[in-house]
C-alpha atoms as a PDB file:
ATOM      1  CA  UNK A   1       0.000   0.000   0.000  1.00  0.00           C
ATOM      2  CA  UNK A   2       0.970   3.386  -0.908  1.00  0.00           C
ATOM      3  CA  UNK A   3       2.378   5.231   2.517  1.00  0.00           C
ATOM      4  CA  UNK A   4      -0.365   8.859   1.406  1.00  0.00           C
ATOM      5  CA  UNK A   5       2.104  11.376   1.721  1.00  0.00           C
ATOM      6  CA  UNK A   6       5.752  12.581   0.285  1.00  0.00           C
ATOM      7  CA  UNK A   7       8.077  14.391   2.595  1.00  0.00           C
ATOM      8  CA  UNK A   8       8.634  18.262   2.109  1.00  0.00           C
ATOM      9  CA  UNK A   9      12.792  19.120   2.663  1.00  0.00           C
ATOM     10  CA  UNK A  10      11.969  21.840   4.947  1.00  0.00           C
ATOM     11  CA  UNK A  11      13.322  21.188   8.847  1.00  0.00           C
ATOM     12  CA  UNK A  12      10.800  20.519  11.145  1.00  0.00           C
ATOM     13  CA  UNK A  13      10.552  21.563  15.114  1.00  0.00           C
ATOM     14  CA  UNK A  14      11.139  19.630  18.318  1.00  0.00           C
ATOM     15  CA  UNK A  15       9.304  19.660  21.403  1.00  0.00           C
ATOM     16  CA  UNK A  16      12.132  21.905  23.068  1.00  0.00           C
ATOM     17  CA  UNK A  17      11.864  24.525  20.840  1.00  0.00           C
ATOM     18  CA  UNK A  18       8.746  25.682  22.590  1.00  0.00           C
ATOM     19  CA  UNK A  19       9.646  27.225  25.706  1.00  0.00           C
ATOM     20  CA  UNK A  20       7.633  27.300  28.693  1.00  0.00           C
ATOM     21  CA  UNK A  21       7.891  24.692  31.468  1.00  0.00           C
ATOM     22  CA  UNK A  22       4.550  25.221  33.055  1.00  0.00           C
ATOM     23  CA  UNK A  23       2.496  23.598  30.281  1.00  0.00           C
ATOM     24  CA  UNK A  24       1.250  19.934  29.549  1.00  0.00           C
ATOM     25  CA  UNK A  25       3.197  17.667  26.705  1.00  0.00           C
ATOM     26  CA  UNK A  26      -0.297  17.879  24.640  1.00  0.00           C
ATOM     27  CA  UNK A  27      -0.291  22.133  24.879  1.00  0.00           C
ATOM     28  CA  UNK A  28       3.754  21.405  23.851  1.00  0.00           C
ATOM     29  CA  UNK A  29       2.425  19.810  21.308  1.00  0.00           C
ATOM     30  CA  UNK A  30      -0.658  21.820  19.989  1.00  0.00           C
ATOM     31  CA  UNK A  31       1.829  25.398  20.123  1.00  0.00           C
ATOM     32  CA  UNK A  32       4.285  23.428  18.549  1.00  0.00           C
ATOM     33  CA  UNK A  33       1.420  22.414  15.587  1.00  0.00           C
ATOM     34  CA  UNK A  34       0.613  25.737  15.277  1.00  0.00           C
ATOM     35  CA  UNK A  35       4.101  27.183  14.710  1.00  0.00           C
ATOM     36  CA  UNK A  36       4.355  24.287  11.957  1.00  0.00           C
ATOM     37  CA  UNK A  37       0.725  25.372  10.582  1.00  0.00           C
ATOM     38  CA  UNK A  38       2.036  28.645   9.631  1.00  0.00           C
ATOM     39  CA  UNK A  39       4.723  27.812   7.661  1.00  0.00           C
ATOM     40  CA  UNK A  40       2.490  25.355   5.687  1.00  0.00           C
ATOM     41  CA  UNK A  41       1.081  25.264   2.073  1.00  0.00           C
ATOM     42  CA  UNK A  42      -2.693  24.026   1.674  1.00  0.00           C
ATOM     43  CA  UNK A  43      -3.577  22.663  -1.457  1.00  0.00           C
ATOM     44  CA  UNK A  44      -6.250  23.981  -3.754  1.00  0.00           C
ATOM     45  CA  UNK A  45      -7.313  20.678  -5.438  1.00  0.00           C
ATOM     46  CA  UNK A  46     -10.291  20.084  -3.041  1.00  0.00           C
ATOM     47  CA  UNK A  47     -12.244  23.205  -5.076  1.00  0.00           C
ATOM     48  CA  UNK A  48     -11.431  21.182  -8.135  1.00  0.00           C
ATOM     49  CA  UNK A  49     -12.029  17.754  -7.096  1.00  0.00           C
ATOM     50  CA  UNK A  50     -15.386  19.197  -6.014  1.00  0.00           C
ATOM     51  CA  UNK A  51     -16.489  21.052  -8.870  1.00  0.00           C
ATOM     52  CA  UNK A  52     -15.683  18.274 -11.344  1.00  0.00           C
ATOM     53  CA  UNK A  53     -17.875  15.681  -9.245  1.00  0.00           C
ATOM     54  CA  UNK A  54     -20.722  18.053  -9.430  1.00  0.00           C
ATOM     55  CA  UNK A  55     -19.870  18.049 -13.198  1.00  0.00           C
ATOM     56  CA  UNK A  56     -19.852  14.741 -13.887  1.00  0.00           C
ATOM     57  CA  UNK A  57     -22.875  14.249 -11.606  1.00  0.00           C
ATOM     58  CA  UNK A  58     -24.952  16.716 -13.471  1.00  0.00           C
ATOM     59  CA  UNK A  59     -23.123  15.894 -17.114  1.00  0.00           C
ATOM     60  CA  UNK A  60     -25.469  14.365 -19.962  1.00  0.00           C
ATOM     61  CA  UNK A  61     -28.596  14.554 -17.653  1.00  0.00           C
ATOM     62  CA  UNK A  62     -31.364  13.952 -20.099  1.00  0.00           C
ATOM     63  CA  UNK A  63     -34.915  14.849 -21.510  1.00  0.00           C
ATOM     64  CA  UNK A  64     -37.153  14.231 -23.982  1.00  0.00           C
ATOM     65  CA  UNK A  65     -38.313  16.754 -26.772  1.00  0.00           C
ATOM     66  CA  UNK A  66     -41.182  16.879 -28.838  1.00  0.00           C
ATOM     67  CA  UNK A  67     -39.852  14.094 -31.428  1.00  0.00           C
ATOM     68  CA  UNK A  68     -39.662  11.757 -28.386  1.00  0.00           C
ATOM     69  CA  UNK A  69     -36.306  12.198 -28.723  1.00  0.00           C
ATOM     70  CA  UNK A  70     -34.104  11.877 -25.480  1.00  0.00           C
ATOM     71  CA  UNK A  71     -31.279  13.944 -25.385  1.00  0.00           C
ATOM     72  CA  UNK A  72     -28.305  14.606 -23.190  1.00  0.00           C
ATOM     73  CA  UNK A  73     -27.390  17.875 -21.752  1.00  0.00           C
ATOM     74  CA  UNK A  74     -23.840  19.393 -21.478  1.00  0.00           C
ATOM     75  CA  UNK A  75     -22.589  20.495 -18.030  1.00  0.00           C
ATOM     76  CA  UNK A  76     -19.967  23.436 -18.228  1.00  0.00           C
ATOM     77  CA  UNK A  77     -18.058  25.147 -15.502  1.00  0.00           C
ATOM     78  CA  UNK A  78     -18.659  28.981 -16.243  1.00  0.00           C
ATOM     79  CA  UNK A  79     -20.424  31.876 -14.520  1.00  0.00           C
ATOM     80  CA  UNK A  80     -24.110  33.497 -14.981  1.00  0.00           C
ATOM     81  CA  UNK A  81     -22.039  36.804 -17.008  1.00  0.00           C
ATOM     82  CA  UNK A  82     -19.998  34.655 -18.900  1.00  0.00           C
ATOM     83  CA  UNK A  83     -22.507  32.064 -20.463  1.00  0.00           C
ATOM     84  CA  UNK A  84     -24.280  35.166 -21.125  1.00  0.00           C
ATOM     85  CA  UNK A  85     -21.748  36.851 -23.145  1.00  0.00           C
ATOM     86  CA  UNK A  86     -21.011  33.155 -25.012  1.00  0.00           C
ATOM     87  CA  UNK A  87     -25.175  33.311 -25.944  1.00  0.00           C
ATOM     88  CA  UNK A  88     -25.129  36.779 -26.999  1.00  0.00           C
ATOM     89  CA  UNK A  89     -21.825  36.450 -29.011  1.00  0.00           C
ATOM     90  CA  UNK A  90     -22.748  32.406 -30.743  1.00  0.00           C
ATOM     91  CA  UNK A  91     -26.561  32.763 -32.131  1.00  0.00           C
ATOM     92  CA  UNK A  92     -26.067  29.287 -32.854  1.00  0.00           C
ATOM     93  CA  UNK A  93     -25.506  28.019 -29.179  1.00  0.00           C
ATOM     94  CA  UNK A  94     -26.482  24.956 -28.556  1.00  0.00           C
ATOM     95  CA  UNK A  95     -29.417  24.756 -25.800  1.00  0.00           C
ATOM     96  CA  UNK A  96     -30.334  23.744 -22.533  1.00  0.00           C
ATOM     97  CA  UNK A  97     -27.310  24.200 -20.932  1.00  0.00           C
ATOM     98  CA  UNK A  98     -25.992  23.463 -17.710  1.00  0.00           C
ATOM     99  CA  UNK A  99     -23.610  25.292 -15.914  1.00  0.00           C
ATOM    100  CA  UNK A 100     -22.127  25.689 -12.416  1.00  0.00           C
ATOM    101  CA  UNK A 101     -20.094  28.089 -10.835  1.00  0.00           C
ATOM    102  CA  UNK A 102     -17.938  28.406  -7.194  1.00  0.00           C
ATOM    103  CA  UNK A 103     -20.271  31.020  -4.753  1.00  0.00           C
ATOM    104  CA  UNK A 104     -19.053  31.655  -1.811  1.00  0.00           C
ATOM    105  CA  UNK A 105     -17.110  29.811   0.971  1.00  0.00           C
ATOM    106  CA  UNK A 106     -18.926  29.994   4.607  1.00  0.00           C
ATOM    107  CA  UNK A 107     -18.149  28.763   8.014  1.00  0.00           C
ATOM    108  CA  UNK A 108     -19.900  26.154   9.444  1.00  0.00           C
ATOM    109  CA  UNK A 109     -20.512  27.269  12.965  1.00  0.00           C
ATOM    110  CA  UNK A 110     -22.864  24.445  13.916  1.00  0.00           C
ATOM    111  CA  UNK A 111     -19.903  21.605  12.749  1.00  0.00           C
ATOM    112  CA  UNK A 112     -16.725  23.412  14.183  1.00  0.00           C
ATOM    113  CA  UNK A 113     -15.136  22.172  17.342  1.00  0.00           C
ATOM    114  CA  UNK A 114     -14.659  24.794  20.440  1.00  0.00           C
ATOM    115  CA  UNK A 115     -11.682  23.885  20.946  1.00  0.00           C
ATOM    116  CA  UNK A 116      -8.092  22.356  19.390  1.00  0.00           C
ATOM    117  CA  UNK A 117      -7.951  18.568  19.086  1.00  0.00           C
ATOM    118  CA  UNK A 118      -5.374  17.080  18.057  1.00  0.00           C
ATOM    119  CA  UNK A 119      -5.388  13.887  16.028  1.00  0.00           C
ATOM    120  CA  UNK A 120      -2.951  10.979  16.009  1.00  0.00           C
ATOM    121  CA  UNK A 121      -2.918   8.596  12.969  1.00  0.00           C
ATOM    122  CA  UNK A 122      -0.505   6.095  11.742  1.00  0.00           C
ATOM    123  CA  UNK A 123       0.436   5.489   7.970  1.00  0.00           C
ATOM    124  CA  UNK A 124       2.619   2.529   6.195  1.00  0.00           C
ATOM    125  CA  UNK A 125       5.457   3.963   4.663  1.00  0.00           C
ATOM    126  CA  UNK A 126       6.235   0.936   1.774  1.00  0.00           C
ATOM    127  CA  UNK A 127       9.542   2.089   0.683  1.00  0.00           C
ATOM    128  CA  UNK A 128      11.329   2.538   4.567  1.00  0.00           C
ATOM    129  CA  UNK A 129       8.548  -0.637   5.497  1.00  0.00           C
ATOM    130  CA  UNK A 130       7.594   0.516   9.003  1.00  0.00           C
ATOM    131  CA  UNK A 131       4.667   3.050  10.292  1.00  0.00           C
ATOM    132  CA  UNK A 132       4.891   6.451  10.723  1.00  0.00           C
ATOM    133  CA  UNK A 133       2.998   8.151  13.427  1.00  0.00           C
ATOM    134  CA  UNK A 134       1.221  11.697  11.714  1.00  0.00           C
ATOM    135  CA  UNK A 135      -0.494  14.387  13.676  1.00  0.00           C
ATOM    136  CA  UNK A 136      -2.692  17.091  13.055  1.00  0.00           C
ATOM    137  CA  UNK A 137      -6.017  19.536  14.067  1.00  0.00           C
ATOM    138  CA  UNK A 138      -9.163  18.741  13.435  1.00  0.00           C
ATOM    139  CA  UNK A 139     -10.363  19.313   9.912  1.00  0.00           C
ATOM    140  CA  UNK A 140     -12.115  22.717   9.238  1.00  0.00           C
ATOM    141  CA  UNK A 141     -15.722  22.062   8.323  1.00  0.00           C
ATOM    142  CA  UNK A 142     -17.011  24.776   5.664  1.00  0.00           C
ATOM    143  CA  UNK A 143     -20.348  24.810   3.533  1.00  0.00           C
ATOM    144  CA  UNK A 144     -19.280  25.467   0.221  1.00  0.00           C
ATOM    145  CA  UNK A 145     -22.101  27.457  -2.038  1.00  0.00           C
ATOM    146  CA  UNK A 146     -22.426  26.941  -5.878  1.00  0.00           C
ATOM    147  CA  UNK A 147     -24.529  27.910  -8.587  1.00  0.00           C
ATOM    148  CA  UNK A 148     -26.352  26.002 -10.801  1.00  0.00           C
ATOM    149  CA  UNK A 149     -27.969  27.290 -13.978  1.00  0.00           C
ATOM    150  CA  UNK A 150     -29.930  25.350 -15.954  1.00  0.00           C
ATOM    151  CA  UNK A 151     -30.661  27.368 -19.472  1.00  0.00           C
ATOM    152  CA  UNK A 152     -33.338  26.438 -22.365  1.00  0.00           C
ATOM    153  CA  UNK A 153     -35.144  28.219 -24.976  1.00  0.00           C
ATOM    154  CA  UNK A 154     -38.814  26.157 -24.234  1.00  0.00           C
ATOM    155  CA  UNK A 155     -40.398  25.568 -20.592  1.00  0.00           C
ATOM    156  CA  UNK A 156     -40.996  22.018 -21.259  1.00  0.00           C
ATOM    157  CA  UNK A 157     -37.274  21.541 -21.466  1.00  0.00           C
ATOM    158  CA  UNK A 158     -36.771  23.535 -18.504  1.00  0.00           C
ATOM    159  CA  UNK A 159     -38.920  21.665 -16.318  1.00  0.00           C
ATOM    160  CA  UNK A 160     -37.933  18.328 -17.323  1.00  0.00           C
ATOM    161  CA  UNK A 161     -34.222  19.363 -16.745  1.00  0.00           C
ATOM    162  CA  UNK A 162     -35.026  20.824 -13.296  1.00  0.00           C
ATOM    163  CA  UNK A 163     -36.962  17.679 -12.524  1.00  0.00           C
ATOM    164  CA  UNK A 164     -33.901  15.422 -13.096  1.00  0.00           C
ATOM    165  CA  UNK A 165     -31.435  17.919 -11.177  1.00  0.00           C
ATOM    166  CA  UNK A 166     -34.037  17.588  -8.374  1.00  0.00           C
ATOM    167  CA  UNK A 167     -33.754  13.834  -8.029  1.00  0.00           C
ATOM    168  CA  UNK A 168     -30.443  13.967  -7.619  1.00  0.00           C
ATOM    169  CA  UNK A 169     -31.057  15.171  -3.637  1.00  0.00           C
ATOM    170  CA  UNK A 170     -32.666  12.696  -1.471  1.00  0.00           C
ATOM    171  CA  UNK A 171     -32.660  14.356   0.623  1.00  0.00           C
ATOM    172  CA  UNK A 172     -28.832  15.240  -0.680  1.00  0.00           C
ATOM    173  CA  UNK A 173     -25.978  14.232  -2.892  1.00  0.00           C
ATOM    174  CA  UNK A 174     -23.398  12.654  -1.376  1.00  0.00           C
ATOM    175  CA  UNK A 175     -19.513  13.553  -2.919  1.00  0.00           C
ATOM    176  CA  UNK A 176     -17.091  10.770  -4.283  1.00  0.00           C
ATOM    177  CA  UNK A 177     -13.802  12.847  -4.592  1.00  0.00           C
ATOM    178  CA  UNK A 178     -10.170  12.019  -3.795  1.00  0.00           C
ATOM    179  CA  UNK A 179     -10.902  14.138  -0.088  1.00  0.00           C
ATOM    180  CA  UNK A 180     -13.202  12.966   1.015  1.00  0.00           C
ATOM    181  CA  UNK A 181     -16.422  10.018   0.846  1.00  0.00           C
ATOM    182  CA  UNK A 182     -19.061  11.343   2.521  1.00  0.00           C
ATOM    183  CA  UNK A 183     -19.265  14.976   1.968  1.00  0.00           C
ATOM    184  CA  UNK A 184     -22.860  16.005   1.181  1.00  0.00           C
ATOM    185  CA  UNK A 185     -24.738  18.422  -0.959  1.00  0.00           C
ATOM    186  CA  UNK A 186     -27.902  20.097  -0.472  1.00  0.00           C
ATOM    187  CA  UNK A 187     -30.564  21.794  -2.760  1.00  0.00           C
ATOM    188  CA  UNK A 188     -30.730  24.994  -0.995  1.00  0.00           C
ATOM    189  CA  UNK A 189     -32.761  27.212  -3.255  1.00  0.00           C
ATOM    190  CA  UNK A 190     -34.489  27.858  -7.067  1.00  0.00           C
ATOM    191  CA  UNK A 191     -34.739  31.170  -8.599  1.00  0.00           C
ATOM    192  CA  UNK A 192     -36.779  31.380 -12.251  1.00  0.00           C
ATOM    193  CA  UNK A 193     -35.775  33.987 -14.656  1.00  0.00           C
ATOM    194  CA  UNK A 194     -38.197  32.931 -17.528  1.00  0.00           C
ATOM    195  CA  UNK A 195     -38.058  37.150 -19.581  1.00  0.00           C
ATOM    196  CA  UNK A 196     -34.527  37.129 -19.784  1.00  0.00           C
ATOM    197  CA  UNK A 197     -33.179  39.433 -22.434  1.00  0.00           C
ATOM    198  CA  UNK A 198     -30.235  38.820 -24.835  1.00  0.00           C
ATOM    199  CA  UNK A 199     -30.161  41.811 -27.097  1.00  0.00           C
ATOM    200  CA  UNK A 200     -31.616  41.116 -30.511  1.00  0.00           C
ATOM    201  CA  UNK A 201     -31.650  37.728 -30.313  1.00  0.00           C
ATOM    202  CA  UNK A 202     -35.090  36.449 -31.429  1.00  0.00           C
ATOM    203  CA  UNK A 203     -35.403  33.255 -29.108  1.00  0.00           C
ATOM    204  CA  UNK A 204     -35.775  34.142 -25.824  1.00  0.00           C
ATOM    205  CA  UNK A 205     -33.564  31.896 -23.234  1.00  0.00           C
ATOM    206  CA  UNK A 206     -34.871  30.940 -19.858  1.00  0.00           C
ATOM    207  CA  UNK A 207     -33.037  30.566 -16.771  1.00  0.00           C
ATOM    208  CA  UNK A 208     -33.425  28.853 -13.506  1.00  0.00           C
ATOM    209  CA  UNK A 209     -30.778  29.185 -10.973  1.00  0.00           C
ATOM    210  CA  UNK A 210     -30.269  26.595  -8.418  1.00  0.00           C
ATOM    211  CA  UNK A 211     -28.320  26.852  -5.039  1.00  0.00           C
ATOM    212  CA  UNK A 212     -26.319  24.063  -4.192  1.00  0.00           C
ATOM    213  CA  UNK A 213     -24.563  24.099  -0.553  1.00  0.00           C
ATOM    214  CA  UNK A 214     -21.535  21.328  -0.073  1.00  0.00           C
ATOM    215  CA  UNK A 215     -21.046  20.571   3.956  1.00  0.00           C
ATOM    216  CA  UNK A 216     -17.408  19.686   3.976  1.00  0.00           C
ATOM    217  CA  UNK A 217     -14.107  19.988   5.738  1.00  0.00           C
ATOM    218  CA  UNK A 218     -10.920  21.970   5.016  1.00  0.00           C
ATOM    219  CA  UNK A 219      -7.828  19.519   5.551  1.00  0.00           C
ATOM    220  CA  UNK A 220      -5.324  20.636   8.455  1.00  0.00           C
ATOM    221  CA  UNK A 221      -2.002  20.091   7.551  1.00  0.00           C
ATOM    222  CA  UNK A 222      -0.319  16.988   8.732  1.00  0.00           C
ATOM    223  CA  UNK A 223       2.650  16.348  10.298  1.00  0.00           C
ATOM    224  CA  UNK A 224       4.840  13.305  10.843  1.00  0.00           C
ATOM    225  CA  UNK A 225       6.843  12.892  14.258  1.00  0.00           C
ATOM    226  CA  UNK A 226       9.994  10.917  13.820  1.00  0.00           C
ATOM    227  CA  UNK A 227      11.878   8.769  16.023  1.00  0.00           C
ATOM    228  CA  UNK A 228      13.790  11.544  17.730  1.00  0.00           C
ATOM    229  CA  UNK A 229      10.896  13.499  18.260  1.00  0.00           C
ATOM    230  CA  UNK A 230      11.112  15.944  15.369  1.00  0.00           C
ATOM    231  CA  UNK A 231       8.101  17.246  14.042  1.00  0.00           C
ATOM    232  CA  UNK A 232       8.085  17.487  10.161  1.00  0.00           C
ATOM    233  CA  UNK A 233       5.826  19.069   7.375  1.00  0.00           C
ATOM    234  CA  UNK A 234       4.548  16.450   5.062  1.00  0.00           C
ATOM    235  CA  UNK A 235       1.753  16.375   2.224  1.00  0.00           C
ATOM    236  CA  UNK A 236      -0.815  14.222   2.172  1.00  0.00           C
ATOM    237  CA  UNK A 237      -1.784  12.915  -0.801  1.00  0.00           C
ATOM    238  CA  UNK A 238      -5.020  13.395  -2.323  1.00  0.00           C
ATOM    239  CA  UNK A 239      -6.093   9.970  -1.527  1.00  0.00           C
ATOM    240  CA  UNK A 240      -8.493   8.101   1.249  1.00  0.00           C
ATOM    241  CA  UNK A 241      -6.658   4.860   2.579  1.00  0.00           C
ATOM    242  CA  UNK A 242      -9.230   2.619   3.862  1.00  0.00           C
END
């Protein structure tokens, strides 16, 4: 089994470099994170890995037009303004459409812990064949809002679309990504926008904008403790070992 995470050179800390002789090994131990937790690098792949789930998951969802004819509908990445500018500037866009777009990033006050925890985990290393002990905070849990625009020139496309996105929550979707297996996404809200103007365009193009709210967690970084004591900055990989 892969050992989940590749060393950074950087030096790391040891318990003595925190001074202070009042405190307990675990507050040595938390400062001493938090020191290392400044000088680390998060990745940005968990915005990705989530956005092309929600791709994929919404990707070639189907209806049926008036020939009885089902057909697939593409799934895009791209704001409201910008699919807007790509209808006004291609006459011959292809509709409905589906895109999604990254909101806004919220704490989740009702999932966060009052106070630092901090987690002990062991992970086979395959090439030095022997465990190495990793520690870390809590995850941050975060709701993470995106919206969802589903765009067609007839109502009887639109509602057949919306219909299909809908079934998709039951009560929510839950996310398969390289983070995480059991984040889950909610339907939050619908907003119809069925007069929407494109300039001199002669089909008119409906709109209906969907919230969708993502309850997951921020990954701390992680840190492996050698033999000696030595704390040091490693990466995770983006991968759950079971």
């Amino acid at each position: 089994m892969n050992s989940g995470y590749t060393e950074y050179t950087t030096p790391g800390l040891v318990l003595s470099d925190v001074k202070g002789s009042s405190i307990t090994s675990l507050e040595y131990s938390l400062n001493l994170l938090r020191q290392m937790e400044k000088k680390a690098v998060l990745p940005a792949n968990i915005y990705k890995e989530i956005v092309r789930y929600l791709i994929s998951k919404f990707n070639n969802s189907a209806f049926m037009n008036n020939e009885q004819e089902i057909i697939k509908v593409k799934c895009r990445y791209g704001n409201p303004e910008r699919t807007i500018a790509k209808l006004k500037e291609h006459d011959n866009a292809i509709l409905p459409l589906i895109t999604i777009s990254q909101n806004t990033v919220v704490e989740a006050d009702d999932r966060r812990r009052n106070s630092s925890i901090l987690l002990n985990e062991t992970i086979w290393d395959e090439e030095k064949q022997r465990s190495e002990r990793i520690i870390s905070f809590c995850d941050r849990p975060v709701t993470i809002q995106y919206n969802l625009n589903i765009w067609a020139k007839y109502m009887e496309d639109m509602d057949q679309l919306a219909q299909t996105v809908r079934l998709l929550f039951n009560p929510s979707l839950t996310l398969h990504t390289n983070f995480s297996k059991d984040s889950q996404a909610f339907l939050d809200s619908e907003v119809n926008n069925y007069s929407f103007d494109l300039g001199d365009r002669e089909d008119r193009v409906l709109r209906k904008s969907l919230t969708v709210s993502v309850e997951t967690y921020i990954r701390s970084p992680k840190f492996k403790v050698t033999s000696t004591g030595e704390i040091e900055t490693v990466h995770i990989e983006a991968e759950v070992l079971s």
